[in-house]
PDB file of N, CA and C in Angstrom:
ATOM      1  N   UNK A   1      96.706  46.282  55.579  1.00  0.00           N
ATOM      2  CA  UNK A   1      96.318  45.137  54.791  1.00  0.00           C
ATOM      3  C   UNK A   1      97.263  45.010  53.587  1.00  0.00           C
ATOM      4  N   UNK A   2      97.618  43.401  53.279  1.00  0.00           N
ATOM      5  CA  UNK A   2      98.636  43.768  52.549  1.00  0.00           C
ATOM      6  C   UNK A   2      97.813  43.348  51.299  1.00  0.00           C
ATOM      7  N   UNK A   3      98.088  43.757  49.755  1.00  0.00           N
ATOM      8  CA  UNK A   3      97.392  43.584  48.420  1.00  0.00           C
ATOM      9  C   UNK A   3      98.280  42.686  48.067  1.00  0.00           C
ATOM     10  N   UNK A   4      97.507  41.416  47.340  1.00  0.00           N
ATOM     11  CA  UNK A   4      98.319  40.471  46.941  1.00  0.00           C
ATOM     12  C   UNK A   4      98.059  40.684  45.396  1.00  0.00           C
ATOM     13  N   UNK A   5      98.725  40.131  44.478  1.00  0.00           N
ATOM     14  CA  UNK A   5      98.652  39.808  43.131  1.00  0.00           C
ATOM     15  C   UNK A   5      98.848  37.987  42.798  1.00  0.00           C
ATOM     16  N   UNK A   6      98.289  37.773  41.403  1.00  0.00           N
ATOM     17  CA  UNK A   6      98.924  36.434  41.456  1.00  0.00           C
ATOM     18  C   UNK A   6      99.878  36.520  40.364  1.00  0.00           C
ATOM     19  N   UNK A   7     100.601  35.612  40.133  1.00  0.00           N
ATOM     20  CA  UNK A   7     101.661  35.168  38.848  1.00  0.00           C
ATOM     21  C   UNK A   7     100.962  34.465  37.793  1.00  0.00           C
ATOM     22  N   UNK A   8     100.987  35.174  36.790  1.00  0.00           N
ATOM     23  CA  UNK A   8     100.490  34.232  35.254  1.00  0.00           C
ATOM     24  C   UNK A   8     101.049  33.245  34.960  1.00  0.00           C
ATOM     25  N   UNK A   9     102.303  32.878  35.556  1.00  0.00           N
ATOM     26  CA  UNK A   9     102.639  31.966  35.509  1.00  0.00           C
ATOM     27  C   UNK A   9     102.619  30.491  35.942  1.00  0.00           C
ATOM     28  N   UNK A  10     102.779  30.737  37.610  1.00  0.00           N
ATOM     29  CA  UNK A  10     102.605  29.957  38.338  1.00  0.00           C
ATOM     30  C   UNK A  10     100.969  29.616  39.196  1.00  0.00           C
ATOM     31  N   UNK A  11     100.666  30.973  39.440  1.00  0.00           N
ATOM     32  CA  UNK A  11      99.308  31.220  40.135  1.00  0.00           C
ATOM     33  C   UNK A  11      99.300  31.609  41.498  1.00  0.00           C
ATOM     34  N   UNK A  12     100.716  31.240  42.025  1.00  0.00           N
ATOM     35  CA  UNK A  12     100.983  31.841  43.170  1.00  0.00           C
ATOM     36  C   UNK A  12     100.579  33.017  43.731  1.00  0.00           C
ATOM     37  N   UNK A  13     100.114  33.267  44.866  1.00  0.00           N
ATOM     38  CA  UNK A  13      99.850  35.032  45.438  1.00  0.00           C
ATOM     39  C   UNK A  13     100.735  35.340  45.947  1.00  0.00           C
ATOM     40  N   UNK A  14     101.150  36.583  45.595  1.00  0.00           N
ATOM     41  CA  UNK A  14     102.545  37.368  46.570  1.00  0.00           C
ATOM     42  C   UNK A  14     102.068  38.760  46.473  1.00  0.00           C
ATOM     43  N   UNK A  15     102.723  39.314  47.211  1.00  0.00           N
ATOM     44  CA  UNK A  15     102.546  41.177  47.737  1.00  0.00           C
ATOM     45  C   UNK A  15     102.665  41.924  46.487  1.00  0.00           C
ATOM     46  N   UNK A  16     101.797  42.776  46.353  1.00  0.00           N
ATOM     47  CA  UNK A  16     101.548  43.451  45.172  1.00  0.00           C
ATOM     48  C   UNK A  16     102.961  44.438  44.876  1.00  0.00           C
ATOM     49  N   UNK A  17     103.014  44.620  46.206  1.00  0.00           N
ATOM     50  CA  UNK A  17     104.522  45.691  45.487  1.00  0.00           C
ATOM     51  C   UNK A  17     106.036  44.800  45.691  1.00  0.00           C
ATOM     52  N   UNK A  18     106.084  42.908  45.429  1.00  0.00           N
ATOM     53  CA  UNK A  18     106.943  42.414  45.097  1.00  0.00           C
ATOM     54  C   UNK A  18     106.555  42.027  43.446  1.00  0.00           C
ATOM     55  N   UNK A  19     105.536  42.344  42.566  1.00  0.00           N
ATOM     56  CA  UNK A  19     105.110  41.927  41.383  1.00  0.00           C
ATOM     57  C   UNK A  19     106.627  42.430  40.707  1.00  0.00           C
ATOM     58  N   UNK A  20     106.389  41.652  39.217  1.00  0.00           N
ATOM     59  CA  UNK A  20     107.665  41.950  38.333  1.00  0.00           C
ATOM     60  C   UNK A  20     106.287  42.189  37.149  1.00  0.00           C
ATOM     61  N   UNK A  21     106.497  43.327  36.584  1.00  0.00           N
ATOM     62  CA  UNK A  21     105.575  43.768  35.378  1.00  0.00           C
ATOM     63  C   UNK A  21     106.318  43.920  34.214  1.00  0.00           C
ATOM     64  N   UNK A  22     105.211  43.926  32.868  1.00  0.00           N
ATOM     65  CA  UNK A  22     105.339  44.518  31.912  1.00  0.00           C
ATOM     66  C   UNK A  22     104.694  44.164  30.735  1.00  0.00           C
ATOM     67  N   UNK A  23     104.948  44.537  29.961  1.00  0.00           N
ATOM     68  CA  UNK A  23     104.150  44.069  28.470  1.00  0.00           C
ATOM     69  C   UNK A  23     104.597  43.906  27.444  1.00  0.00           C
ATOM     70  N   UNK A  24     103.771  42.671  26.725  1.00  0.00           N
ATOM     71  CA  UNK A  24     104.873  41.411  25.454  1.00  0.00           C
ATOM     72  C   UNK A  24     103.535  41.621  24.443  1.00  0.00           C
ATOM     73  N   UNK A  25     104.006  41.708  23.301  1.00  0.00           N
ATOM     74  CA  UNK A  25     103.540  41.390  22.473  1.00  0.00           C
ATOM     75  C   UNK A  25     102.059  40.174  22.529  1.00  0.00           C
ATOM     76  N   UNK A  26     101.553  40.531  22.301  1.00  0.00           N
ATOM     77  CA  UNK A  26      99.804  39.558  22.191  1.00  0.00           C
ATOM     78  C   UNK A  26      99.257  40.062  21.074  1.00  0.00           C
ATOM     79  N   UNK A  27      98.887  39.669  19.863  1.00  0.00           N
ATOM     80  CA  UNK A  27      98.175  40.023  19.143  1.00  0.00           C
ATOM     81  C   UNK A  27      96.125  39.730  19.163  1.00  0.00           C
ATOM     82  N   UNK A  28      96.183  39.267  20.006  1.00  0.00           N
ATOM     83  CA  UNK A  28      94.998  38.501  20.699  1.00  0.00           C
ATOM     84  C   UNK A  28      94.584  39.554  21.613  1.00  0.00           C
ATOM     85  N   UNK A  29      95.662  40.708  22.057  1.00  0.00           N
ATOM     86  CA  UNK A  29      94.722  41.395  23.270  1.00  0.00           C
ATOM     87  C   UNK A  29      94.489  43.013  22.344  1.00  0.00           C
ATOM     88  N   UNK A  30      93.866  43.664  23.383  1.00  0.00           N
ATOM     89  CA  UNK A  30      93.340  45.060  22.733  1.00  0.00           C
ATOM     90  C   UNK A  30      92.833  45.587  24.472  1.00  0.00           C
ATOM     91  N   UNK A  31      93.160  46.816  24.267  1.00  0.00           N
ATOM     92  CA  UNK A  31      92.939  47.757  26.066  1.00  0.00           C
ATOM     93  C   UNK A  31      91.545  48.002  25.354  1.00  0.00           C
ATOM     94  N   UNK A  32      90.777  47.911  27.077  1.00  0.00           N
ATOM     95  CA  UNK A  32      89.480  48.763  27.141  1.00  0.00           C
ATOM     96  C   UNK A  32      89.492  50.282  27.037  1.00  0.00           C
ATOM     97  N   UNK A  33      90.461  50.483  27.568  1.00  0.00           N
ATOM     98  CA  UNK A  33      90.782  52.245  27.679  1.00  0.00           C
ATOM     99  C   UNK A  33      91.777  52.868  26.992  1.00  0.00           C
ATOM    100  N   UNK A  34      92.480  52.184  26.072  1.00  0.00           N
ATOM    101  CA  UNK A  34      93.231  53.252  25.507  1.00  0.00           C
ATOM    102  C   UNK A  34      93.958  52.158  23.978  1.00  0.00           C
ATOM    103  N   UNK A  35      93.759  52.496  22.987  1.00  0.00           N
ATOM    104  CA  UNK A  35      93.925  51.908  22.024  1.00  0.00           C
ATOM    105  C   UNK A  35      95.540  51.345  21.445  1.00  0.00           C
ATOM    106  N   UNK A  36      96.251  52.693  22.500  1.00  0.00           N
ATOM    107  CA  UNK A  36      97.747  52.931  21.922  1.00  0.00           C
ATOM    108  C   UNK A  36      98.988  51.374  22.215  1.00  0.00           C
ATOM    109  N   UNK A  37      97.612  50.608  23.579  1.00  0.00           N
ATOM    110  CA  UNK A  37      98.427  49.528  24.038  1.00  0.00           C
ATOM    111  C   UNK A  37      97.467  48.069  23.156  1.00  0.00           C
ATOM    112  N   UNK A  38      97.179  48.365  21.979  1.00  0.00           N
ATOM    113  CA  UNK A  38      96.281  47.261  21.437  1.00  0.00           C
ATOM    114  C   UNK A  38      97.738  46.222  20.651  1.00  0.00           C
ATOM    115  N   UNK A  39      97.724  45.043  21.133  1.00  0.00           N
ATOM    116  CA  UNK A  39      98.265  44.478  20.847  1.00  0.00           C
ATOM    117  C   UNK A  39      99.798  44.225  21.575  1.00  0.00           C
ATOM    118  N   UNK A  40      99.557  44.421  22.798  1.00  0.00           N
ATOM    119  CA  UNK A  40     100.237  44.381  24.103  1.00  0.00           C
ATOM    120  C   UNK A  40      99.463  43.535  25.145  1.00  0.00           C
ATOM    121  N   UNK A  41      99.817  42.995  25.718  1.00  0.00           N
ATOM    122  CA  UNK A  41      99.462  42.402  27.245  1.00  0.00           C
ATOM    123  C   UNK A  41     100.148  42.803  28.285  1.00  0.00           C
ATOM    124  N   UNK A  42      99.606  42.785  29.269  1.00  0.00           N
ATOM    125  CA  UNK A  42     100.492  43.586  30.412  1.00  0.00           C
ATOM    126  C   UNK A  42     100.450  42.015  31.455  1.00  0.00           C
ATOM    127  N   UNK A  43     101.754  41.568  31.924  1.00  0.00           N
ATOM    128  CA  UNK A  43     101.468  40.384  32.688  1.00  0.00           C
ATOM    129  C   UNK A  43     102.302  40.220  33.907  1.00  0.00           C
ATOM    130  N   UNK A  44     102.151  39.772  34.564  1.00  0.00           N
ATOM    131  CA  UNK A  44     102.308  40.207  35.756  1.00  0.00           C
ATOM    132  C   UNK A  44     102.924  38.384  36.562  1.00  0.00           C
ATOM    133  N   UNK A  45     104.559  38.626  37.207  1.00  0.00           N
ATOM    134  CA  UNK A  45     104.967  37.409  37.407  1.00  0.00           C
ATOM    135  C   UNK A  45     105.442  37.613  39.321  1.00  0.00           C
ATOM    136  N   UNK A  46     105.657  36.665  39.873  1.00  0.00           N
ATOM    137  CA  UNK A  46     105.942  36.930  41.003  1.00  0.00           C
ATOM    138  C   UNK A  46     107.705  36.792  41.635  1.00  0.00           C
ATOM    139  N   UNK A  47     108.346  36.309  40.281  1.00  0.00           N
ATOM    140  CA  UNK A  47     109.857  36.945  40.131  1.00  0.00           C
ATOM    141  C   UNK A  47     110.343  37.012  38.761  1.00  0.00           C
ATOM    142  N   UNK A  48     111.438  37.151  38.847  1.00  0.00           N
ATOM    143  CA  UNK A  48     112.294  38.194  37.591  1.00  0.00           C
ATOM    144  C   UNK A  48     111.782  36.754  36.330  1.00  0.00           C
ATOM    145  N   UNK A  49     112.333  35.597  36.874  1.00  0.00           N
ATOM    146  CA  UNK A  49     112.211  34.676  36.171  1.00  0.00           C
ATOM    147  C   UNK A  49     111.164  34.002  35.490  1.00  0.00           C
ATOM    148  N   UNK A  50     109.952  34.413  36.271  1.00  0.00           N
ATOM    149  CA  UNK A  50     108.654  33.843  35.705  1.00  0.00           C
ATOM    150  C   UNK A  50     108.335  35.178  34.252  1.00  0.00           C
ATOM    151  N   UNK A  51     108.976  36.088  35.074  1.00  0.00           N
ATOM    152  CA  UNK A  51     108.293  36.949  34.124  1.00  0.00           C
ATOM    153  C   UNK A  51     109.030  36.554  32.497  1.00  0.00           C
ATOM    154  N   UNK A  52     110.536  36.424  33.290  1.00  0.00           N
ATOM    155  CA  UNK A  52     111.406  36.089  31.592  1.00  0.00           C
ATOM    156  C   UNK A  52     110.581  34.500  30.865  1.00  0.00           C
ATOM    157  N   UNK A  53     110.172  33.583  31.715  1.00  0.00           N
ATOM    158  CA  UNK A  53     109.465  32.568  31.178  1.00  0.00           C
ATOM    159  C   UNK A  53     108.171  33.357  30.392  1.00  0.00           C
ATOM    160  N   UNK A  54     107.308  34.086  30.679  1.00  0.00           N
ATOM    161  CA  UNK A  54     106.662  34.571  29.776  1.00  0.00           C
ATOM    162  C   UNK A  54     106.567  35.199  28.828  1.00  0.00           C
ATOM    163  N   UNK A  55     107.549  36.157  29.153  1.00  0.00           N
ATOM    164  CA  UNK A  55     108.240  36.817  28.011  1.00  0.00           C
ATOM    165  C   UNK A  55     108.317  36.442  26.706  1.00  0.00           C
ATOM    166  N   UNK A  56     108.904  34.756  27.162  1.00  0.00           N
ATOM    167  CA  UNK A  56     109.478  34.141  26.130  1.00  0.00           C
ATOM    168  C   UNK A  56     108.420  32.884  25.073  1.00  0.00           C
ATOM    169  N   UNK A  57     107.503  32.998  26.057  1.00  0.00           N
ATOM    170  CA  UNK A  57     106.523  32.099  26.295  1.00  0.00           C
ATOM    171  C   UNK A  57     105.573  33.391  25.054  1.00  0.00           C
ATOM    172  N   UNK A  58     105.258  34.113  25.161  1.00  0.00           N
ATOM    173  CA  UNK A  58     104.705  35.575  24.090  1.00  0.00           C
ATOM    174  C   UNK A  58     105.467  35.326  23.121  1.00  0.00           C
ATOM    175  N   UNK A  59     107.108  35.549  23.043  1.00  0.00           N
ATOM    176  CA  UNK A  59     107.876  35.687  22.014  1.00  0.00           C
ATOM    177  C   UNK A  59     107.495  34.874  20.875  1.00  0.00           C
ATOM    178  N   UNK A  60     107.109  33.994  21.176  1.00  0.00           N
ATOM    179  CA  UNK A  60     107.693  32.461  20.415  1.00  0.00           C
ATOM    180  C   UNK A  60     106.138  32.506  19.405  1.00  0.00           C
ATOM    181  N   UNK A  61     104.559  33.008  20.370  1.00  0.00           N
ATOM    182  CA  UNK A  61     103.491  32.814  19.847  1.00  0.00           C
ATOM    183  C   UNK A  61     103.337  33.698  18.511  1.00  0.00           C
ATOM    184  N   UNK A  62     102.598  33.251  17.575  1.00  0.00           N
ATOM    185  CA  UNK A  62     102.509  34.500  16.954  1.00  0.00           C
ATOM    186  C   UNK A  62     101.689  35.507  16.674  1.00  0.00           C
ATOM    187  N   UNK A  63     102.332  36.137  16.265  1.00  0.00           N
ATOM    188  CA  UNK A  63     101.603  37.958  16.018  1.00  0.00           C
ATOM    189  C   UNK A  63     100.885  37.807  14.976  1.00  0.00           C
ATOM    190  N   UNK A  64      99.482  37.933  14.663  1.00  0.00           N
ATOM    191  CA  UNK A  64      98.816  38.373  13.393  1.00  0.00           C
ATOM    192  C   UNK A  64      98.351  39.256  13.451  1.00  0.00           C
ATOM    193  N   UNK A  65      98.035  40.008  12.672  1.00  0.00           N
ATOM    194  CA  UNK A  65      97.855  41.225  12.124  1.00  0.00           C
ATOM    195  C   UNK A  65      95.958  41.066  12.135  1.00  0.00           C
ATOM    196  N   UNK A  66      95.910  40.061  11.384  1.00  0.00           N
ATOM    197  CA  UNK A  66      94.223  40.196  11.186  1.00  0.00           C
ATOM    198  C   UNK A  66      93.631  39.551  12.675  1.00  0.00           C
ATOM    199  N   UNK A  67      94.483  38.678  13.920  1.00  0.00           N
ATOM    200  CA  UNK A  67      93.714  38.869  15.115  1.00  0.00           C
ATOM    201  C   UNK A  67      93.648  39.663  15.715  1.00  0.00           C
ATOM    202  N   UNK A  68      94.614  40.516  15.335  1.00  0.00           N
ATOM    203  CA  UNK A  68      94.582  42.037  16.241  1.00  0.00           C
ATOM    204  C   UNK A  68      93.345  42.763  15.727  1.00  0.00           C
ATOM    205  N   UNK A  69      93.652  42.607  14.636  1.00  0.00           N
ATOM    206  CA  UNK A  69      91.923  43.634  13.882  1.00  0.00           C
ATOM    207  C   UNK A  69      91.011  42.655  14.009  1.00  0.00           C
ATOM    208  N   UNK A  70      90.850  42.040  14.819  1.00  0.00           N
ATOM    209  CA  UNK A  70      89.372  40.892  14.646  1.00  0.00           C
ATOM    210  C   UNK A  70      88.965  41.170  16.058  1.00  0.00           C
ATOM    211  N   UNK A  71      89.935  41.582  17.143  1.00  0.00           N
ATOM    212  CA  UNK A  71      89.877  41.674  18.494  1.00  0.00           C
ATOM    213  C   UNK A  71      89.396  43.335  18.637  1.00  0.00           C
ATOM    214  N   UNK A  72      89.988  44.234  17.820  1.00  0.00           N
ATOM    215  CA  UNK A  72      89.532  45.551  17.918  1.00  0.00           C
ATOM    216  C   UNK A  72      88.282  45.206  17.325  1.00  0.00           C
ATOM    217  N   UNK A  73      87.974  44.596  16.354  1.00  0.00           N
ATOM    218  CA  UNK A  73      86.542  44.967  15.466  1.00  0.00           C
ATOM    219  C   UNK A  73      85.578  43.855  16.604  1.00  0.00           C
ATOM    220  N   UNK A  74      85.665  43.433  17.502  1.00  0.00           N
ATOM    221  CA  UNK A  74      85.284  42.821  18.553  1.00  0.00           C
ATOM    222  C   UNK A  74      84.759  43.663  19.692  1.00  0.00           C
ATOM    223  N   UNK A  75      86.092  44.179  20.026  1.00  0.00           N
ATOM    224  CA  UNK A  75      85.806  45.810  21.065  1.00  0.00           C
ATOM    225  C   UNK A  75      84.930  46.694  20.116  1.00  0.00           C
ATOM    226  N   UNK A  76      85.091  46.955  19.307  1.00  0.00           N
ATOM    227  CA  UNK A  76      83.941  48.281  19.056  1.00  0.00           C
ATOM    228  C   UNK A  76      82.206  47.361  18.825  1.00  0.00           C
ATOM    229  N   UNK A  77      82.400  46.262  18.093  1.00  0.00           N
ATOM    230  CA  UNK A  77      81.003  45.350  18.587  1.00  0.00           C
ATOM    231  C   UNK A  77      80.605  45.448  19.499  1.00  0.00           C
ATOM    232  N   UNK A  78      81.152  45.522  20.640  1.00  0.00           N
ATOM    233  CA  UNK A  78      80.621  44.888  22.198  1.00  0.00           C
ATOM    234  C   UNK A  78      80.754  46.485  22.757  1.00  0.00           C
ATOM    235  N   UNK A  79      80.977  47.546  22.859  1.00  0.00           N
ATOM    236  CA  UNK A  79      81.238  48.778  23.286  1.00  0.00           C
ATOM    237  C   UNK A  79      80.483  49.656  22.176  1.00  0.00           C
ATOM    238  N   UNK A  80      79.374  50.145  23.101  1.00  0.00           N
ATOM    239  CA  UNK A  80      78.327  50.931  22.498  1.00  0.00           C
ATOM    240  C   UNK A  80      77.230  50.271  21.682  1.00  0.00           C
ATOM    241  N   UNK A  81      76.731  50.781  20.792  1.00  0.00           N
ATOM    242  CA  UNK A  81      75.548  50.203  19.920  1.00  0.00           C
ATOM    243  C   UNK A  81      76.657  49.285  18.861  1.00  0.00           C
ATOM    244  N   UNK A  82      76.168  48.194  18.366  1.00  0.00           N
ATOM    245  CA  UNK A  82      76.387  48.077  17.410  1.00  0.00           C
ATOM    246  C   UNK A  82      76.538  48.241  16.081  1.00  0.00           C
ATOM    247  N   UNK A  83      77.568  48.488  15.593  1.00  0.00           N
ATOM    248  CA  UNK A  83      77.991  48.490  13.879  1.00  0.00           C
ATOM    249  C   UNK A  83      77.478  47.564  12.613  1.00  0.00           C
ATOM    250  N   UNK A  84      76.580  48.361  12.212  1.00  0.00           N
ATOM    251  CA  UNK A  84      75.738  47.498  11.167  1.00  0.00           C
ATOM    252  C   UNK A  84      76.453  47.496   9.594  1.00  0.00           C
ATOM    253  N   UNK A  85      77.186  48.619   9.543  1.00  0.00           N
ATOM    254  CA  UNK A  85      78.037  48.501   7.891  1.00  0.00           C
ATOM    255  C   UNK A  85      79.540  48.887   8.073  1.00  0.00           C
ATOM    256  N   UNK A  86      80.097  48.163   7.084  1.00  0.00           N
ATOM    257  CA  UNK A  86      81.476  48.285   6.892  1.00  0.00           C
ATOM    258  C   UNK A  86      81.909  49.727   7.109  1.00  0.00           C
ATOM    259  N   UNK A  87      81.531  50.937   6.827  1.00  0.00           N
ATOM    260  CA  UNK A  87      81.731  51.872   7.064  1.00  0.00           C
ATOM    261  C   UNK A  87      81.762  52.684   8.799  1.00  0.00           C
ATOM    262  N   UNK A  88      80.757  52.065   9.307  1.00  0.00           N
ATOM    263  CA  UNK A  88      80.566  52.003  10.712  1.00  0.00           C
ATOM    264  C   UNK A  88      82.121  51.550  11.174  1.00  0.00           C
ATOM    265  N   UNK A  89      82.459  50.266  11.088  1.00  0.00           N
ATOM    266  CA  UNK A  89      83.215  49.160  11.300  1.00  0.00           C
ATOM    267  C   UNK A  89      84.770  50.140  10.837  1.00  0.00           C
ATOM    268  N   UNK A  90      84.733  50.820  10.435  1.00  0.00           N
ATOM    269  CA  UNK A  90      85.905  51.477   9.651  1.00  0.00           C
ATOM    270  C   UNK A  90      86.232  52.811  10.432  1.00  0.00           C
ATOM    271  N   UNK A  91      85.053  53.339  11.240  1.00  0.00           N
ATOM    272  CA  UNK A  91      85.282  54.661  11.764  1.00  0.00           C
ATOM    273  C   UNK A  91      85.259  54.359  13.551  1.00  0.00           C
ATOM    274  N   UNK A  92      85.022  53.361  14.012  1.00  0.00           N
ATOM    275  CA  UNK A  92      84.840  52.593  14.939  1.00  0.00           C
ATOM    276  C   UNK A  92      86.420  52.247  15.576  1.00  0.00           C
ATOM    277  N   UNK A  93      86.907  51.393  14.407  1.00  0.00           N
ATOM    278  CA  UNK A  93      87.877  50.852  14.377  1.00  0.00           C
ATOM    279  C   UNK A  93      89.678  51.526  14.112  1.00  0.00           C
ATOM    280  N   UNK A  94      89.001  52.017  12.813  1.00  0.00           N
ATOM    281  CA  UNK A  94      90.519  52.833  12.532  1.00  0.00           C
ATOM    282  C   UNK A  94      90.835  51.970  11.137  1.00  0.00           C
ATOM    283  N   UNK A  95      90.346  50.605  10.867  1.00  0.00           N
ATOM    284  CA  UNK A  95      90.625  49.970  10.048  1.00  0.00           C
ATOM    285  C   UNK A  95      90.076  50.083   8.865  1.00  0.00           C
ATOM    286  N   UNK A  96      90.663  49.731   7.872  1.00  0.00           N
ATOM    287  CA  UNK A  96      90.362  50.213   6.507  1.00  0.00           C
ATOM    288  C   UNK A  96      89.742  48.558   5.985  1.00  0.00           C
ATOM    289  N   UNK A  97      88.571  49.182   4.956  1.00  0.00           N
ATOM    290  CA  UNK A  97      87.768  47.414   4.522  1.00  0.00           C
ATOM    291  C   UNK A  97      88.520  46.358   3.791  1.00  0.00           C
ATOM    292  N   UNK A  98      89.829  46.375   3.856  1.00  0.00           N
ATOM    293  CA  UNK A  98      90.465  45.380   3.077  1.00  0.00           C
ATOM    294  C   UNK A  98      91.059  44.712   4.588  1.00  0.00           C
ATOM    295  N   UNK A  99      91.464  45.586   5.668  1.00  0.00           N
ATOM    296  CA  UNK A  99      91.889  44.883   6.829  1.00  0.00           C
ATOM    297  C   UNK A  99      90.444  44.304   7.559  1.00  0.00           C
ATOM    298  N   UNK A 100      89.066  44.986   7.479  1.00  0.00           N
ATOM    299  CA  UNK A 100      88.025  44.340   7.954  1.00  0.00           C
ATOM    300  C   UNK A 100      87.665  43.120   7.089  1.00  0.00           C
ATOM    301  N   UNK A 101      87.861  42.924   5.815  1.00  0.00           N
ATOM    302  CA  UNK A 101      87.563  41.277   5.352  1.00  0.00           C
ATOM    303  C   UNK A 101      88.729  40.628   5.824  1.00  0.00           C
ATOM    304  N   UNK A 102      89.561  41.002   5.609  1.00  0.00           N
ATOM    305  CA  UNK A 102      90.904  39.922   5.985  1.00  0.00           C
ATOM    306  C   UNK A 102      90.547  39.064   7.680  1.00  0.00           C
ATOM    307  N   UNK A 103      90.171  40.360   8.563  1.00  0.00           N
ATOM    308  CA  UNK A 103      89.915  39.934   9.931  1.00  0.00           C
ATOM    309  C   UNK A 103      88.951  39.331  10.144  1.00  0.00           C
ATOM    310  N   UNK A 104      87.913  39.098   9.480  1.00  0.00           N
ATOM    311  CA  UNK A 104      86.534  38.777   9.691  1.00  0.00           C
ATOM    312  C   UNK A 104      86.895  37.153   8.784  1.00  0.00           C
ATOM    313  N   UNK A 105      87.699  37.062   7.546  1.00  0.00           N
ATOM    314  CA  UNK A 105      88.249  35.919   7.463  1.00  0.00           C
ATOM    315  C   UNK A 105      89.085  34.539   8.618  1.00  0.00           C
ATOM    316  N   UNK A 106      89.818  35.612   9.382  1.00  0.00           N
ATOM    317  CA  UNK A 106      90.605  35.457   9.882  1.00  0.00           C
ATOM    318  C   UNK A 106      89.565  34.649  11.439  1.00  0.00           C
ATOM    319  N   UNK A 107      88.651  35.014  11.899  1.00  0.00           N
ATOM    320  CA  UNK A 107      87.827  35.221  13.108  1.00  0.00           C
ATOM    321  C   UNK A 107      87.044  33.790  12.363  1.00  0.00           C
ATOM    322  N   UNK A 108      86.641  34.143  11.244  1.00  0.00           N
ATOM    323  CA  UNK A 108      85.395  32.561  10.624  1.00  0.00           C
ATOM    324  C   UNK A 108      86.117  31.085  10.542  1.00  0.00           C
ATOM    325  N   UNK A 109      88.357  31.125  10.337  1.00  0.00           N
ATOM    326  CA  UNK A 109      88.802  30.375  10.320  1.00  0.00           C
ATOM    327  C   UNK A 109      89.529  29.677  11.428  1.00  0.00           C
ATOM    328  N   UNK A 110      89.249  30.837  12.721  1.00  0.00           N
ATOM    329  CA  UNK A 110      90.003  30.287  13.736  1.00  0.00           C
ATOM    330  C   UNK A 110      88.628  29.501  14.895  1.00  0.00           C
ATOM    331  N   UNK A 111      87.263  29.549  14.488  1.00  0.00           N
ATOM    332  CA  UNK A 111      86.545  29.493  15.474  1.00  0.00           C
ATOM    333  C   UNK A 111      86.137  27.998  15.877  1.00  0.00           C
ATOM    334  N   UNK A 112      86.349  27.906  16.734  1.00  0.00           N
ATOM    335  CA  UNK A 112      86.274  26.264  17.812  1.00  0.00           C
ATOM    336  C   UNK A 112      85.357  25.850  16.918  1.00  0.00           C
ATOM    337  N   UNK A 113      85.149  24.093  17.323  1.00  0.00           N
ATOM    338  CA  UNK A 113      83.975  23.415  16.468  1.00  0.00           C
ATOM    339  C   UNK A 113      82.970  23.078  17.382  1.00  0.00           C
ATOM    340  N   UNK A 114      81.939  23.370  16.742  1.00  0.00           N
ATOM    341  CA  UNK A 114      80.348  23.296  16.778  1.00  0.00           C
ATOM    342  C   UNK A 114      79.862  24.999  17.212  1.00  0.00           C
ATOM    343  N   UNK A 115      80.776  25.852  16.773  1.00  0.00           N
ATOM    344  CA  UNK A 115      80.485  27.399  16.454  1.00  0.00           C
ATOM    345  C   UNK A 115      79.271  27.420  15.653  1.00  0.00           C
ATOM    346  N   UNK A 116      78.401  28.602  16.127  1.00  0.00           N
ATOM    347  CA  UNK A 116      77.088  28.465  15.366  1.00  0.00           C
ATOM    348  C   UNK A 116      77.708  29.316  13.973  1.00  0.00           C
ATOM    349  N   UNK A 117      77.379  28.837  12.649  1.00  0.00           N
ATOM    350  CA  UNK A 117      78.192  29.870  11.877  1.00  0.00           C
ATOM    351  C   UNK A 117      77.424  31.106  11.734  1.00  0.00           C
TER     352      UNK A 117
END
């Protein structure tokens, strides 16, 4: 049986071991399993070229600092009990309370409209 993958790009399915991999900058993402790739995406194209279109397509977006900590302080919300004080939120996270207001700023100013506040 052959394993297909699709392209982030296109959407196309092709054979898993013709994929073109790797990982770009996302400040928007954060791993379930391992923290060291937080702020990486791993994406996956079905040739050399789609992948360089994304690549470039990442490059260009930008990196913030406080969505990355709004996305971790997100993961430790949703993984395990919840964090009721800044201090929780700090040992959870890794982040220190001047990067948890900044992010929690950052999360109240980016949120779609008719967000319950």
């Amino acid at each position: 049986m052959i394993r297909l993958e699709l392209c982030d790009l296109c959407g196309a399915t092709f054979p898993r071991d013709d994929a073109v991999r790797g990982y770009v900058p996302d400040s928007s993402s954060v791993s379930r399993r391992n923290d060291w790739y937080d702020g990486l995406r791993l994406v996956t194209a079905c040739r050399a070229d789609h992948f360089a279109e994304l690549r470039e397509t990442y490059r260009r977006r930008p990196y913030t600092e406080e969505e990355l900590w709004a996305a971790k302080m997100t993961r430790a919300l949703t993984q395990g009990p919840p964090a009721l004080s800044v201090v929780e939120l700090q040992c959870r996270t890794g982040l220190h309370e001047p990067e948890i207001r900044r992010a929690i700023a950052w999360h109240n100013s980016h949120r779609g409209p008719g967000a319950v506040p």
